[in-house]
N, C-alpha and C. Protein backbone atom coordinates (compact mmCIF):
# COMPACT_ATOMS: atom_id res chain seq x y z
N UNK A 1 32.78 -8.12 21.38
CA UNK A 1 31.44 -8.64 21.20
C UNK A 1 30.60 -7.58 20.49
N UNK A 2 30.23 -8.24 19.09
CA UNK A 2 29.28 -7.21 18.50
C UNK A 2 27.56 -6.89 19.13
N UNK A 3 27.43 -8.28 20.04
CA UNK A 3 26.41 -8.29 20.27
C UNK A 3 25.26 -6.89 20.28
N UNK A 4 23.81 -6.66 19.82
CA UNK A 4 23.41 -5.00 19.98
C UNK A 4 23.36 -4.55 19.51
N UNK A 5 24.37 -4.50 18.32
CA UNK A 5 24.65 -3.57 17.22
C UNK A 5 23.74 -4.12 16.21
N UNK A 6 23.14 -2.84 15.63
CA UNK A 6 22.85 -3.45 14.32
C UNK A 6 23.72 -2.68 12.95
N UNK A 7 24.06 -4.18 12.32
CA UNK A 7 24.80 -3.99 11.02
C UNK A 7 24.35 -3.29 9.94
N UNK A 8 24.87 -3.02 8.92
CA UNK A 8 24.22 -2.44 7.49
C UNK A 8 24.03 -3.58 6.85
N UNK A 9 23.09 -3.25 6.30
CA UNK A 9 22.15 -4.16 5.18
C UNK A 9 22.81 -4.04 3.64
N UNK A 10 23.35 -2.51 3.34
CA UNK A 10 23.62 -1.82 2.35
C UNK A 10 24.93 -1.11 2.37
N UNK A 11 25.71 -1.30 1.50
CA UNK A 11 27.23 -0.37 1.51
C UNK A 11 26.93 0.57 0.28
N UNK A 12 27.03 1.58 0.28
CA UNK A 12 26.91 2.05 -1.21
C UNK A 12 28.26 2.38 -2.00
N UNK A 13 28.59 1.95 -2.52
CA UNK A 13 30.45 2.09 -2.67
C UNK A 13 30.48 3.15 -4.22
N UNK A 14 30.62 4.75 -3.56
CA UNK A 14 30.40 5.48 -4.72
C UNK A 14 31.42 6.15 -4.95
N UNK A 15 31.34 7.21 -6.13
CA UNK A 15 32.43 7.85 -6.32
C UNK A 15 31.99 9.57 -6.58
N UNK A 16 32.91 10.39 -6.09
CA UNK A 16 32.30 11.74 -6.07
C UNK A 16 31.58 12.44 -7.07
N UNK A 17 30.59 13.13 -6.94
CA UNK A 17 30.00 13.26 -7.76
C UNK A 17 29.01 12.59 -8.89
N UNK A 18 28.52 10.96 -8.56
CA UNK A 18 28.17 10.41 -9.63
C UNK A 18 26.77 10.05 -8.59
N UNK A 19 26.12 10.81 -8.26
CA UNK A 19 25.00 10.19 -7.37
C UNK A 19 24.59 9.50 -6.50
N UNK A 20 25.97 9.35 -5.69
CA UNK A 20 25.70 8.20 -4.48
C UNK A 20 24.73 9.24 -3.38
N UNK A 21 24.79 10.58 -3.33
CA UNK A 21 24.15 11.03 -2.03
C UNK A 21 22.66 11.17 -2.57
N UNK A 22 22.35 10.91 -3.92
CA UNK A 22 20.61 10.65 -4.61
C UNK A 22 20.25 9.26 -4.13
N UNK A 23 21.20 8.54 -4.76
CA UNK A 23 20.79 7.13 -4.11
C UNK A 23 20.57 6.86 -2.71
N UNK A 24 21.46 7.23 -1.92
CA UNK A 24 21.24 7.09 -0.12
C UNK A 24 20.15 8.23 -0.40
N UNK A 25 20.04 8.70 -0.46
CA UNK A 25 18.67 9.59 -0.31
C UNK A 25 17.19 9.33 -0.53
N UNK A 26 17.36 8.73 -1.64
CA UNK A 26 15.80 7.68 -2.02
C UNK A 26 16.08 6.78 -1.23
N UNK A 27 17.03 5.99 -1.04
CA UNK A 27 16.70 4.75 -0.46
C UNK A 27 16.39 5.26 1.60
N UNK A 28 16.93 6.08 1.75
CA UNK A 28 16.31 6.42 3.53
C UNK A 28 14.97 7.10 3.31
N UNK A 29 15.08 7.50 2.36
CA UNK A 29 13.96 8.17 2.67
C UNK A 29 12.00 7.53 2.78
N UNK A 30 12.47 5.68 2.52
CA UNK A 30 11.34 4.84 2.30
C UNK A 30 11.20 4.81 4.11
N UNK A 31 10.38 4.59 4.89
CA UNK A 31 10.11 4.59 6.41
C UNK A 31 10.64 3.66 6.79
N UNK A 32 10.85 2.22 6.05
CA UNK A 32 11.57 1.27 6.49
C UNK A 32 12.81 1.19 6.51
N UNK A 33 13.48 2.08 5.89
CA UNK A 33 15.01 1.94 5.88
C UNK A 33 15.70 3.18 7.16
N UNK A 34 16.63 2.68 8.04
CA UNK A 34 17.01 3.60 8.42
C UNK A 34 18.38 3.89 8.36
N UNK A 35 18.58 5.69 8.41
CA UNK A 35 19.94 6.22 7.61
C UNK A 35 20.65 5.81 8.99
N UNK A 36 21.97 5.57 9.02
CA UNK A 36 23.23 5.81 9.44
C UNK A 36 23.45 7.11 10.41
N UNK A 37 23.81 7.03 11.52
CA UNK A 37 23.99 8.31 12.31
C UNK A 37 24.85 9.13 11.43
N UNK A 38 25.60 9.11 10.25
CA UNK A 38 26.14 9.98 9.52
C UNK A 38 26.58 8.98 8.31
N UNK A 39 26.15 9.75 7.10
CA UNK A 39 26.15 9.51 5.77
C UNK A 39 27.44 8.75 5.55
N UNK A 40 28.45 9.40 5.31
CA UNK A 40 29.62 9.57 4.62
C UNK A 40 30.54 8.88 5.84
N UNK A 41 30.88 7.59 6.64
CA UNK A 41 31.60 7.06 7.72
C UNK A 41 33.05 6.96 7.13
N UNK A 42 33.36 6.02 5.99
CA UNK A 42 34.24 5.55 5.43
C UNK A 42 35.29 4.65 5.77
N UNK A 43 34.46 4.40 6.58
CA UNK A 43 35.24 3.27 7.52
C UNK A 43 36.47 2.66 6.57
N UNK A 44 36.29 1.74 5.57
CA UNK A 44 36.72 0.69 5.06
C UNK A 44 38.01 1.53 4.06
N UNK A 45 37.92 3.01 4.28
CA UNK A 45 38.66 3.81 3.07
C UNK A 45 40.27 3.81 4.44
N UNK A 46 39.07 4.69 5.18
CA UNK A 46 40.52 5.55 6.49
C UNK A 46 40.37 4.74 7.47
N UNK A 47 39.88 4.54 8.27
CA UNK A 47 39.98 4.03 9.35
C UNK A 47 40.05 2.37 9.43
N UNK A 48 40.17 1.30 8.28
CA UNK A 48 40.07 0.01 8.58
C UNK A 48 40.68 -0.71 9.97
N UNK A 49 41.72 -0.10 10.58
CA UNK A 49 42.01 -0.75 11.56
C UNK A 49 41.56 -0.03 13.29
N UNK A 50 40.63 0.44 13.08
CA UNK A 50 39.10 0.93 14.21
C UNK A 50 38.74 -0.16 14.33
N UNK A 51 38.56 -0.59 15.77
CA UNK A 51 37.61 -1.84 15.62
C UNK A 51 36.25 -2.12 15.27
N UNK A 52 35.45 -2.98 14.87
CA UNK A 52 34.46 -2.79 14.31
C UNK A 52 33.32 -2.23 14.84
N UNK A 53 33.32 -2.13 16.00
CA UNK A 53 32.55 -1.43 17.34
C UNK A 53 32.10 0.19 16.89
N UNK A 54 33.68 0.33 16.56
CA UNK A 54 33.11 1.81 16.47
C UNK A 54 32.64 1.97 14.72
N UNK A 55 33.09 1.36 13.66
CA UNK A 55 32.23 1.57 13.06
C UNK A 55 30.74 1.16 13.19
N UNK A 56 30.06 0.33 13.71
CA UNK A 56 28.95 -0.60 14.23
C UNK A 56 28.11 0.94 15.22
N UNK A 57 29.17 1.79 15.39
CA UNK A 57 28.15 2.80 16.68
C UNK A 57 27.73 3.64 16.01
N UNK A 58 27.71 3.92 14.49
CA UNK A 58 27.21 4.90 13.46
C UNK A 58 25.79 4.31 13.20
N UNK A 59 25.35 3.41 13.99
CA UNK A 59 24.12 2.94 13.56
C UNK A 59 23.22 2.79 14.84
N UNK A 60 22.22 2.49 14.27
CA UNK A 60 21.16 2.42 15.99
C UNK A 60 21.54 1.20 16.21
N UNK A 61 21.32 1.33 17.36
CA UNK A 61 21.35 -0.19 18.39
C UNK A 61 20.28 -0.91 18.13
N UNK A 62 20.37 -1.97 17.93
CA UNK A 62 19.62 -2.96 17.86
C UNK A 62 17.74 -2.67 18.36
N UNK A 63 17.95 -2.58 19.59
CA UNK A 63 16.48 -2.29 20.22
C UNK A 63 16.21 -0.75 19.65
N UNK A 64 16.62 -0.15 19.44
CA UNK A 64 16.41 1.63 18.74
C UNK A 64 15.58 0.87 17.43
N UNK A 65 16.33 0.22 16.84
CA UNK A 65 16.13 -0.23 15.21
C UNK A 65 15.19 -0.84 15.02
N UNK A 66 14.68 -1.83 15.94
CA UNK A 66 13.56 -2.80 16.04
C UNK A 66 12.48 -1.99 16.16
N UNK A 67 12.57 -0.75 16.92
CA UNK A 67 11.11 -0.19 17.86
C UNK A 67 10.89 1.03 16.73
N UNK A 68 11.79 1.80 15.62
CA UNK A 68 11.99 2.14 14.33
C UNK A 68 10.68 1.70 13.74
N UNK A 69 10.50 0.25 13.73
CA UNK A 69 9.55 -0.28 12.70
C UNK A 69 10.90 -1.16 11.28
N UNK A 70 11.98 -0.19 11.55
CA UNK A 70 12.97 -0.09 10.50
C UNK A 70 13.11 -1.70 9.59
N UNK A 71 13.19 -1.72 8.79
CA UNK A 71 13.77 -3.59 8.00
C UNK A 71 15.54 -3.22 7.45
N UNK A 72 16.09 -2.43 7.36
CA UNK A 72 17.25 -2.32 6.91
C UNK A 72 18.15 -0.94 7.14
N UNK A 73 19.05 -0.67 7.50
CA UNK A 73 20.07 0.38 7.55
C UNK A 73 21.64 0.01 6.70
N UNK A 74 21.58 1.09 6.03
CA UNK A 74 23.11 1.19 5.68
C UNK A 74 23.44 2.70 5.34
N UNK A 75 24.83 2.62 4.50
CA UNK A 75 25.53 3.80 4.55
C UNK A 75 25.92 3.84 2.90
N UNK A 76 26.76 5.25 2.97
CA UNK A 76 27.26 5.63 1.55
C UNK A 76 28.25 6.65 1.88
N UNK A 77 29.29 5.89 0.69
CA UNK A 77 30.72 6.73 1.43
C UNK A 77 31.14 6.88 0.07
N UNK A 78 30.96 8.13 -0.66
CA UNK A 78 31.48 8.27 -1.74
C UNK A 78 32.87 8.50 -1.62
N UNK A 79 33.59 7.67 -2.68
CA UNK A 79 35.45 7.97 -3.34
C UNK A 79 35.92 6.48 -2.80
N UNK A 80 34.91 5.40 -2.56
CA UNK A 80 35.59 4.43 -2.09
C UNK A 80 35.75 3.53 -3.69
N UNK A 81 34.92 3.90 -4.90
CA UNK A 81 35.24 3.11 -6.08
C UNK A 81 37.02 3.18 -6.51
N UNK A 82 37.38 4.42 -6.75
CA UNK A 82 38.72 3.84 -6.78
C UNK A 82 39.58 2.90 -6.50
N UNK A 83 39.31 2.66 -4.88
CA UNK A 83 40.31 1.77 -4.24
C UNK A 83 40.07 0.44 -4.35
N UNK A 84 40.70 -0.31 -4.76
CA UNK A 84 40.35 -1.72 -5.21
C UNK A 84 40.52 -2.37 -3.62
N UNK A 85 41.08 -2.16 -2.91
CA UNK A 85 41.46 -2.74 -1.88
C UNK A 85 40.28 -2.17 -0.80
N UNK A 86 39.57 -0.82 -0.63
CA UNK A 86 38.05 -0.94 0.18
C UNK A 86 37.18 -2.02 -0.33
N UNK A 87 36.88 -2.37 -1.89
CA UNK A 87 35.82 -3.62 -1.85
C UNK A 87 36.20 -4.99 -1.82
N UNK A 88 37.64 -5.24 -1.18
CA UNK A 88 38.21 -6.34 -0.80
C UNK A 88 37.56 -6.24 0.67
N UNK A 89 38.28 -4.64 1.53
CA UNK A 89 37.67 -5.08 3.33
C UNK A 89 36.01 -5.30 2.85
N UNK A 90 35.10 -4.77 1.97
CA UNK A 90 33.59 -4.75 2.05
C UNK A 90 33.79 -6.00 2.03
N UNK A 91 33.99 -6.80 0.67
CA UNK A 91 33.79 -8.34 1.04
C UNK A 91 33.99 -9.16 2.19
N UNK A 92 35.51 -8.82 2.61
CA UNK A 92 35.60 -9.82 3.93
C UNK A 92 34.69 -9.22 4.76
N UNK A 93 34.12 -8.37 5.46
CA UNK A 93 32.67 -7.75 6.22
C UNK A 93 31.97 -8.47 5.91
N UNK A 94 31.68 -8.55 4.72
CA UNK A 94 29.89 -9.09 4.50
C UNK A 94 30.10 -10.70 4.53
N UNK A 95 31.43 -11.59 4.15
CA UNK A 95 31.87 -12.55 4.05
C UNK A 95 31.56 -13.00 6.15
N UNK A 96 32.25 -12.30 6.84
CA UNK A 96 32.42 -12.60 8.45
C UNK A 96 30.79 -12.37 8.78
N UNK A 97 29.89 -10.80 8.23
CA UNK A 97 28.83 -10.88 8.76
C UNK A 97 27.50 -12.32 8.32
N UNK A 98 27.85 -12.93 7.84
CA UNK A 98 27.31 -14.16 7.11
C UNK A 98 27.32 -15.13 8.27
N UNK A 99 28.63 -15.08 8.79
CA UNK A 99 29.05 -16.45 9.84
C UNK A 99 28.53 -16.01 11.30
């Protein structure tokens, strides 16, 4: 049960060195957005078969996020452009978080 968790709004799917930690950087740094208990998770690179729980615990909980003020959280995991097969798991994620 995901119930609690709050999801990412935002994946940033970068590659080393080409500005993904500028981009997560402007974008947390607006008051409404909040960062990720740690930048760089990579869930979808190394760990895809973690259940989603624990990627889901890199983020505030639901009531943390609300009382924030926050409208959106996500993450950025640079070196995931290479792999054609991380923005296959991103899709099915954002595809399941829909339903």
């Amino acid at each position: 049960d995901l119930a609690g968790y709050c999801r990412p709004g935002f994946i940033i799917i970068g590659a080393g060195k080409c500005g993904t930690s500028s981009l997560y950087q402007y974008l947390v740094g607006h008051n409404r957005v909040a960062p990720a208990k740690k930048k760089q998770i990579h869930y979808f690179k190394y760990y895809p078969r973690r259940p989603m729980s624990w990627y889901l615990s890199f983020f505030y909980g639901m009531e943390d996020f609300l009382s924030s003020g926050s409208l959106i959280t996500g993450e950025a995991s640079p070196g995931y452009l290479p792999y054609p097969d991380v923005a296959h798991r991103i899709l099915s994620y954002m595809k399941n978080k829909a339903n």
